[in-house]
C-alpha atoms as a PDB file:
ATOM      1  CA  UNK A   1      87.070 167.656  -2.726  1.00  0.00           C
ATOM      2  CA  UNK A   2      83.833 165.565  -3.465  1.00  0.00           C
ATOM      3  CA  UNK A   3      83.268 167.595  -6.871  1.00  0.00           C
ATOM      4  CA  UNK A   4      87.141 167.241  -7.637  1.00  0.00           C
ATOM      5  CA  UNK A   5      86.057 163.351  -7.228  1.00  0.00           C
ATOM      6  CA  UNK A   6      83.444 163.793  -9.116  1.00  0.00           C
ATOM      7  CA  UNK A   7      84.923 165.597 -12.440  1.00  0.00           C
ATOM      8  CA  UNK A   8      87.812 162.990 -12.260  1.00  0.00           C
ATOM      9  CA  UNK A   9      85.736 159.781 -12.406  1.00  0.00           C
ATOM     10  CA  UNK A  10      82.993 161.694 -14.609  1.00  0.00           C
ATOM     11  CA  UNK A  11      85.972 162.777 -16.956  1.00  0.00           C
ATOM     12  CA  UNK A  12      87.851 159.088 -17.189  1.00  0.00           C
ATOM     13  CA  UNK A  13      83.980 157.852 -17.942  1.00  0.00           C
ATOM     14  CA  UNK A  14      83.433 160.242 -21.454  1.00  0.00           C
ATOM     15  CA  UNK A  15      87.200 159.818 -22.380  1.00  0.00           C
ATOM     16  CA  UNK A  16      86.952 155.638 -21.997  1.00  0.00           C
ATOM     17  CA  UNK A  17      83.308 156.103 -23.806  1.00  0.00           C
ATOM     18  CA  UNK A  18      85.236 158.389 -26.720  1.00  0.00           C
ATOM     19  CA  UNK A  19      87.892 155.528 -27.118  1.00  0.00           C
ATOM     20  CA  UNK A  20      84.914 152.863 -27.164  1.00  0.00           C
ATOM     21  CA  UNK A  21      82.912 154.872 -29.598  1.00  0.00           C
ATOM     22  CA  UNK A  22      86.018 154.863 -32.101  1.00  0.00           C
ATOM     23  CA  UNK A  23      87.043 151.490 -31.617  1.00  0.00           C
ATOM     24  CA  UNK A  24      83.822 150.246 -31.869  1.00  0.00           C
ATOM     25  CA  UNK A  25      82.190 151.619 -34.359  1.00  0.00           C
ATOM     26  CA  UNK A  26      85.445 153.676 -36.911  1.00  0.00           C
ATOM     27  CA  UNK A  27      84.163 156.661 -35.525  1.00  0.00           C
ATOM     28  CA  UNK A  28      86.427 159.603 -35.714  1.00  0.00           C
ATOM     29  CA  UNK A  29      86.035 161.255 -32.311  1.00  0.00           C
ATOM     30  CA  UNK A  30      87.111 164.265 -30.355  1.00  0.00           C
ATOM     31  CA  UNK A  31      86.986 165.471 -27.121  1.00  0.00           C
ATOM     32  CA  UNK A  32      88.209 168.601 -25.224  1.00  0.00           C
ATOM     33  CA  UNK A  33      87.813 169.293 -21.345  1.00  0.00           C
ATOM     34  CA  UNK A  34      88.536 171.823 -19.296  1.00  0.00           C
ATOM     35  CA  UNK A  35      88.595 171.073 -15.745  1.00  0.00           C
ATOM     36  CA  UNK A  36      87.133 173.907 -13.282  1.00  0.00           C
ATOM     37  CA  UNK A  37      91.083 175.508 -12.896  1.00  0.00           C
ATOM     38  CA  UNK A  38      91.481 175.625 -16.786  1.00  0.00           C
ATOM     39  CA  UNK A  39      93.831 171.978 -17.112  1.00  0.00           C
ATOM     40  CA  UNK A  40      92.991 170.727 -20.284  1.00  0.00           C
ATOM     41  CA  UNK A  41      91.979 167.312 -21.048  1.00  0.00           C
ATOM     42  CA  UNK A  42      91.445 165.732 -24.431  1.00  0.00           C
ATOM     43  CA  UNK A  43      91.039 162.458 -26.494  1.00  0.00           C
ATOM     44  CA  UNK A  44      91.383 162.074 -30.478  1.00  0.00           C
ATOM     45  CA  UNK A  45      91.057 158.918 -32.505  1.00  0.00           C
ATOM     46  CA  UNK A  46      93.166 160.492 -34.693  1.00  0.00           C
ATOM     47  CA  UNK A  47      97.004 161.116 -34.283  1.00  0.00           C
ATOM     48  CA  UNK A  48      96.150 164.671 -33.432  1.00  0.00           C
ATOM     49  CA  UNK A  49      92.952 166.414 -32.538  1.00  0.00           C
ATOM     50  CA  UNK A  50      93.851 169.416 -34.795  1.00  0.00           C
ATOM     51  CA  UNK A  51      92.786 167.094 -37.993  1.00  0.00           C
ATOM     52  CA  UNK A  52      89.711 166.562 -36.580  1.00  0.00           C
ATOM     53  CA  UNK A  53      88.854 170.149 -35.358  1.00  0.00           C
ATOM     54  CA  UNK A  54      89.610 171.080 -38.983  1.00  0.00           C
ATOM     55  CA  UNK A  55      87.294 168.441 -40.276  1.00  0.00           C
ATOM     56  CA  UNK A  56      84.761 170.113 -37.739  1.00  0.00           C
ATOM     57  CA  UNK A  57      85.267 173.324 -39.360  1.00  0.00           C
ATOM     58  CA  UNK A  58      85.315 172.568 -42.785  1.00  0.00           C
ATOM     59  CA  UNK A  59      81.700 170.588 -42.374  1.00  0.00           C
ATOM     60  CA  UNK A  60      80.593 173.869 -40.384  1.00  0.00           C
ATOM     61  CA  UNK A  61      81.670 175.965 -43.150  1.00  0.00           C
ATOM     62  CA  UNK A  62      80.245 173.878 -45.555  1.00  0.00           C
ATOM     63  CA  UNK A  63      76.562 173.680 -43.880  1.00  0.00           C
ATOM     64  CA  UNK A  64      76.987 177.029 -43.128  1.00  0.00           C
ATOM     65  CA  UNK A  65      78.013 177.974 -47.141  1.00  0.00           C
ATOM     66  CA  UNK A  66      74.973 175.800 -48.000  1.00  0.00           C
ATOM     67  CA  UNK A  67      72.320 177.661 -45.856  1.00  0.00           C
ATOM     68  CA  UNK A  68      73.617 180.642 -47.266  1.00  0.00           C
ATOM     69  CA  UNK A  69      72.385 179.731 -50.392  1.00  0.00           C
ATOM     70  CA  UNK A  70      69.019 178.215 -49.971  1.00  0.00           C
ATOM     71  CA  UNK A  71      68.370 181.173 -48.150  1.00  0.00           C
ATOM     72  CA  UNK A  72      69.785 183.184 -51.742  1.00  0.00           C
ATOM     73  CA  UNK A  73      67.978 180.799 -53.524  1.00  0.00           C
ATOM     74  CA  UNK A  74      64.385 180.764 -51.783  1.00  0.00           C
ATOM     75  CA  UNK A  75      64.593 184.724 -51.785  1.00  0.00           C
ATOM     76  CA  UNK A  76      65.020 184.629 -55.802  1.00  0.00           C
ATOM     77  CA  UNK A  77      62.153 182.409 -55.365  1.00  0.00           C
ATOM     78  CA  UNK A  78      59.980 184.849 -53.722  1.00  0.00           C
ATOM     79  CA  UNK A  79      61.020 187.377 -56.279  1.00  0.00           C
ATOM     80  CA  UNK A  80      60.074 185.584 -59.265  1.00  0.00           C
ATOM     81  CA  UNK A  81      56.741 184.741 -57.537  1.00  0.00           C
ATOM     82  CA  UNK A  82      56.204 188.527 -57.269  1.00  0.00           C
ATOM     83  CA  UNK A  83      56.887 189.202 -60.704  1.00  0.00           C
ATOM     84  CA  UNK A  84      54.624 186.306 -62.041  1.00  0.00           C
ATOM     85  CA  UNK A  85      51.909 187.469 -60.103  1.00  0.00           C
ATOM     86  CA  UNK A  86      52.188 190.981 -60.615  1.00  0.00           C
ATOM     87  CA  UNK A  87      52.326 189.501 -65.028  1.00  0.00           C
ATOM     88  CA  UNK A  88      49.066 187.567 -64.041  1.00  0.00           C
ATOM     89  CA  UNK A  89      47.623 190.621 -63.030  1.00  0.00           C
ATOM     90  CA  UNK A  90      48.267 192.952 -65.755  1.00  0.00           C
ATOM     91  CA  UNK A  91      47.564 189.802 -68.319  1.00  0.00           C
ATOM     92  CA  UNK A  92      43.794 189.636 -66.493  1.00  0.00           C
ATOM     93  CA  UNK A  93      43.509 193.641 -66.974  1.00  0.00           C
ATOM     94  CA  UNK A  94      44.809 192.974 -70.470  1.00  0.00           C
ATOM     95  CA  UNK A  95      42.516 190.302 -71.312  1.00  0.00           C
ATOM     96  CA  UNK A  96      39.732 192.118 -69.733  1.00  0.00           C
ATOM     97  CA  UNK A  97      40.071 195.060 -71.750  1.00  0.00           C
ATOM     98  CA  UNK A  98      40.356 193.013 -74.977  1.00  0.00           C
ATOM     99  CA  UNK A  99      36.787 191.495 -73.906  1.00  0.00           C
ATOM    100  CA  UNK A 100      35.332 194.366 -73.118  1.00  0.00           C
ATOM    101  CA  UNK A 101      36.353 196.560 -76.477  1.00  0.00           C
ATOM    102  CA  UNK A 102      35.412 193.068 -78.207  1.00  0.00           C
ATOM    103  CA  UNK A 103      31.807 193.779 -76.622  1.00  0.00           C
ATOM    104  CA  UNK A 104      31.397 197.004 -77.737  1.00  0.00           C
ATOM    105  CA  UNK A 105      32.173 195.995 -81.604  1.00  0.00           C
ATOM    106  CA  UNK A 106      29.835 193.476 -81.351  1.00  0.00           C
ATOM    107  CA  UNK A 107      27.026 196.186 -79.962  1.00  0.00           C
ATOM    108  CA  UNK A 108      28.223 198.363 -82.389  1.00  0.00           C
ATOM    109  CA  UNK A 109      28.210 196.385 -85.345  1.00  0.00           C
END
């Protein structure tokens, strides 16, 4: 019975802080408990806590969506690092080899 006590002040203490947050401060706020049996309790600032679970999705599909592409984006990076190196390189052998044959018509000559 003590825990019962417990969840029920514990629970009436977040859901009076929820109400205070978005009061307080505009804050658009949502909270969902399950008790230890399964009842449900929940608090929305909103007319219905649906809106705001959607609003919670669409901001974790959106970070999610964004991640996504810096990740895109920083391996394209990578790639073109790759390439420009692997250009350096055959530039250096390229401009090596022009010295050298360069050398050689001077010895020549």
């Amino acid at each position: 019975m003590s825990r019962q006590l417990t969840f029920s002040k514990r629970r009436n203490g977040l859901l009076k802080k929820a109400y205070e947050l978005s009061v307080l401060c505009d804050a658009e706020v949502a909270v969902i408990i399950f008790s230890q049996k399964g009842r449900l309790y929940k608090f929305s600032s909103n007319s219905e806590i649906q809106k705001t679970i959607d609003r919670y999705r669409r901001s974790t599909n959106d970070a999610a969506t964004y991640q996504a592409n810096m990740e895109q984006y920083i391996l394209r990076l990578k790639q073109e690092t790759t390439d420009m190196e692997r250009k350096i390189e055959l530039l250096e052998v390229s401009l090596r080899s022009t010295n050298f044959e360069t050398s050689l018509l001077y010895i020549v000559d």
